[in-house]
C-alpha atoms as a PDB file:
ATOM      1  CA  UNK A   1      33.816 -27.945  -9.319  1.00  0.00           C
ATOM      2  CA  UNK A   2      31.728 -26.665  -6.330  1.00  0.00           C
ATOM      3  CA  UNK A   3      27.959 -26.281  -7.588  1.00  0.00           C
ATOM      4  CA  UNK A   4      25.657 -24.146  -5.982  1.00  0.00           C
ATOM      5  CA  UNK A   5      21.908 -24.048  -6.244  1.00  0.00           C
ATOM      6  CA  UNK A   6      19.953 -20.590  -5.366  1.00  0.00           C
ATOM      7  CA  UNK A   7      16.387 -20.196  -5.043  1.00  0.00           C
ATOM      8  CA  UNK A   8      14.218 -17.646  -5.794  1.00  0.00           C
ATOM      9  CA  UNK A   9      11.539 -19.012  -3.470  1.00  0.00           C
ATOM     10  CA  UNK A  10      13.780 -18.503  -0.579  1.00  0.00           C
ATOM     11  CA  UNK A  11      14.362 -15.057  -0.961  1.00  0.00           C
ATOM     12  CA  UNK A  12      10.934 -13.675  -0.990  1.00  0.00           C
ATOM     13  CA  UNK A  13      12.626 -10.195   1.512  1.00  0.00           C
ATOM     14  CA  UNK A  14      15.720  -8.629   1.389  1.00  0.00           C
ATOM     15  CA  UNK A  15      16.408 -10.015   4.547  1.00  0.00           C
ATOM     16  CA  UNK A  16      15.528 -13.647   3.136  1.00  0.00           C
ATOM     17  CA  UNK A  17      17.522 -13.020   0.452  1.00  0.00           C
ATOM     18  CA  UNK A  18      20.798 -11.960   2.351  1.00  0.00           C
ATOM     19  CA  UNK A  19      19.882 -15.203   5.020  1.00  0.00           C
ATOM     20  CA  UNK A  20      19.825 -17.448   1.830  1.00  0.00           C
ATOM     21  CA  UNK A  21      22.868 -16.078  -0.047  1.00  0.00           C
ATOM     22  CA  UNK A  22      24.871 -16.072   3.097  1.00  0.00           C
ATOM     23  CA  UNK A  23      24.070 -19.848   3.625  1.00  0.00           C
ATOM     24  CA  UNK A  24      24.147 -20.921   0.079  1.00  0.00           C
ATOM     25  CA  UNK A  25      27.764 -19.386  -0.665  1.00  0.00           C
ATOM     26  CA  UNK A  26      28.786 -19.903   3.202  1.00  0.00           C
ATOM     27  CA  UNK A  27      30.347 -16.280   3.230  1.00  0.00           C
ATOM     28  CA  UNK A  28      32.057 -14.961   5.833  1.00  0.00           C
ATOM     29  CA  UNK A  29      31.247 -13.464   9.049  1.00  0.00           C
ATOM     30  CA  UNK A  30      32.417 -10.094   7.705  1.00  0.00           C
ATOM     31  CA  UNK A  31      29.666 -10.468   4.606  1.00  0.00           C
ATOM     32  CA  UNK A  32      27.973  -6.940   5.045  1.00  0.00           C
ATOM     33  CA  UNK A  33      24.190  -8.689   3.641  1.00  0.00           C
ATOM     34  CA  UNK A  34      24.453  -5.884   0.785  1.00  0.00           C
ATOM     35  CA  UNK A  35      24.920  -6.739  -2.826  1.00  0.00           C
ATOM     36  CA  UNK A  36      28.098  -4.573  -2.903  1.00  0.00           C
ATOM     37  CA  UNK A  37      29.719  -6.753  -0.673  1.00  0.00           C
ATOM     38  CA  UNK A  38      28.039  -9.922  -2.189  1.00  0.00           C
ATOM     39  CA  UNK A  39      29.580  -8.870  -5.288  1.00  0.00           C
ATOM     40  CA  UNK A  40      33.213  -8.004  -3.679  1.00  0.00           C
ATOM     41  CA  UNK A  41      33.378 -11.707  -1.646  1.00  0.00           C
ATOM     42  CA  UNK A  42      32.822 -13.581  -4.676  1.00  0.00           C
ATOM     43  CA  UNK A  43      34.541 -11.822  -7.437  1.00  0.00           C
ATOM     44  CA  UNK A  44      37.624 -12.955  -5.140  1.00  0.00           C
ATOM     45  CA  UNK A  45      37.041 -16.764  -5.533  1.00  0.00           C
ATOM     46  CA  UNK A  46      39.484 -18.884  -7.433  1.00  0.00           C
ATOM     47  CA  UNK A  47      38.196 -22.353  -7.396  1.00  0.00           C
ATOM     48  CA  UNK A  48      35.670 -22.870 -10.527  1.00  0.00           C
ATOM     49  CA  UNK A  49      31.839 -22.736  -9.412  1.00  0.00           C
ATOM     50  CA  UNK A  50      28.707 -23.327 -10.973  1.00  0.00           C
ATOM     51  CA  UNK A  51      25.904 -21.535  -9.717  1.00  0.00           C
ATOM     52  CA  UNK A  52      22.347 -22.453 -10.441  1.00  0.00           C
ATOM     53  CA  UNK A  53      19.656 -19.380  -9.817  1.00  0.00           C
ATOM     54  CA  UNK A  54      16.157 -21.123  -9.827  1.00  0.00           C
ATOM     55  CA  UNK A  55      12.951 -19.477  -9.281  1.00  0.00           C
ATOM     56  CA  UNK A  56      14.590 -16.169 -10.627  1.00  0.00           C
ATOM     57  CA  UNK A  57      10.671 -14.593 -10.777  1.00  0.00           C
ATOM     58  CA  UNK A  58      10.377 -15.399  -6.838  1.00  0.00           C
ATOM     59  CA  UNK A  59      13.242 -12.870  -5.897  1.00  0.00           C
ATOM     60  CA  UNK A  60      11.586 -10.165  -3.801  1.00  0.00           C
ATOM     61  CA  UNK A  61      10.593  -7.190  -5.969  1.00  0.00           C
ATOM     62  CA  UNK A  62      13.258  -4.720  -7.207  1.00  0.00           C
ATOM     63  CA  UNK A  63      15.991  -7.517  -5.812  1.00  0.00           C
ATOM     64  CA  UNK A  64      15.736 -10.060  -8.612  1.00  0.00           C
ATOM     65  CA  UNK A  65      17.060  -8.257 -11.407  1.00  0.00           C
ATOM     66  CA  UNK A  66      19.890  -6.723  -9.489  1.00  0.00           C
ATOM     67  CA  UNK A  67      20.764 -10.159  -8.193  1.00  0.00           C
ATOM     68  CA  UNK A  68      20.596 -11.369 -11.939  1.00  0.00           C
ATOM     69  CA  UNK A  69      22.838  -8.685 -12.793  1.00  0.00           C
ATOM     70  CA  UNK A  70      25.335  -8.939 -10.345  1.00  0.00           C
ATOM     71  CA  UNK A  71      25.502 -12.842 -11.224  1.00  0.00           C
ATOM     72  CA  UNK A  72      26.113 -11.726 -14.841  1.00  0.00           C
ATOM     73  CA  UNK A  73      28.757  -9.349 -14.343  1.00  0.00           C
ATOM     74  CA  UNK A  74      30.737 -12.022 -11.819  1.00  0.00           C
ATOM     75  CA  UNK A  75      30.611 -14.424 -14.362  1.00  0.00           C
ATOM     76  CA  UNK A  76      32.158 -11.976 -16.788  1.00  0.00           C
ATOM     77  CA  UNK A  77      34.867 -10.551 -14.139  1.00  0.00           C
ATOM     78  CA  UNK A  78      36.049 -13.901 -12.606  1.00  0.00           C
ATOM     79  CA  UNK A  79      36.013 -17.301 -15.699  1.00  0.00           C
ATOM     80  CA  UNK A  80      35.832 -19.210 -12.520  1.00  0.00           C
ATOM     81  CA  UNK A  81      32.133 -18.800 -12.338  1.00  0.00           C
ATOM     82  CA  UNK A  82      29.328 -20.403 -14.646  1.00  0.00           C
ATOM     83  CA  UNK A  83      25.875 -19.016 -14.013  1.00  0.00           C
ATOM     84  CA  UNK A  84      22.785 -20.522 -15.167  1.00  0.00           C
ATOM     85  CA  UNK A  85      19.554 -18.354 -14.373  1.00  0.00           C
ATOM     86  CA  UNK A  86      16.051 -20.270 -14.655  1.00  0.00           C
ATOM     87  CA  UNK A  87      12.506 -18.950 -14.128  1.00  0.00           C
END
């Protein structure tokens, strides 16, 4: 199982936040750095991953709770995802 850690503290912009995400889920060169296609890259995955949000409070105003969200709903979509959100 792939694990992947994201931190809030790293994502203190939208544009930090896209940089971040990009890096931590290595997405692909056609990523559009929106949560729409966030959300449409990773609901395709197959292989089982963990991902770790830490920091959640960090997240750069008005993107944290979407981000939570969308993390939420993947993990309800695709049972190849496990999320774990911590403050």
């Amino acid at each position: 199982m792939r694990e992947i850690v994201i931190d809030g503290k790293m994502m203190g912009s939208k544009e930090e936040m896209h940089d971040h995400l990009k890096s931590r889920f290595n997405l692909p060169y056609y990523y559009a750095r929106n949560l729409d296609s966030l959300y449409q890259i990773l609901l395709k995955e197959s292989d089982p991953i963990k991902v770790e949000l830490i920091n959640s409070g960090s997240i750069a105003l008005g993107y944290g709770d979407a981000l939570i969200l969308l993390l939420k709903d993947l993990a309800l979509k695709n049972s190849n995802y496990i999320i774990e959100i911590k403050d």
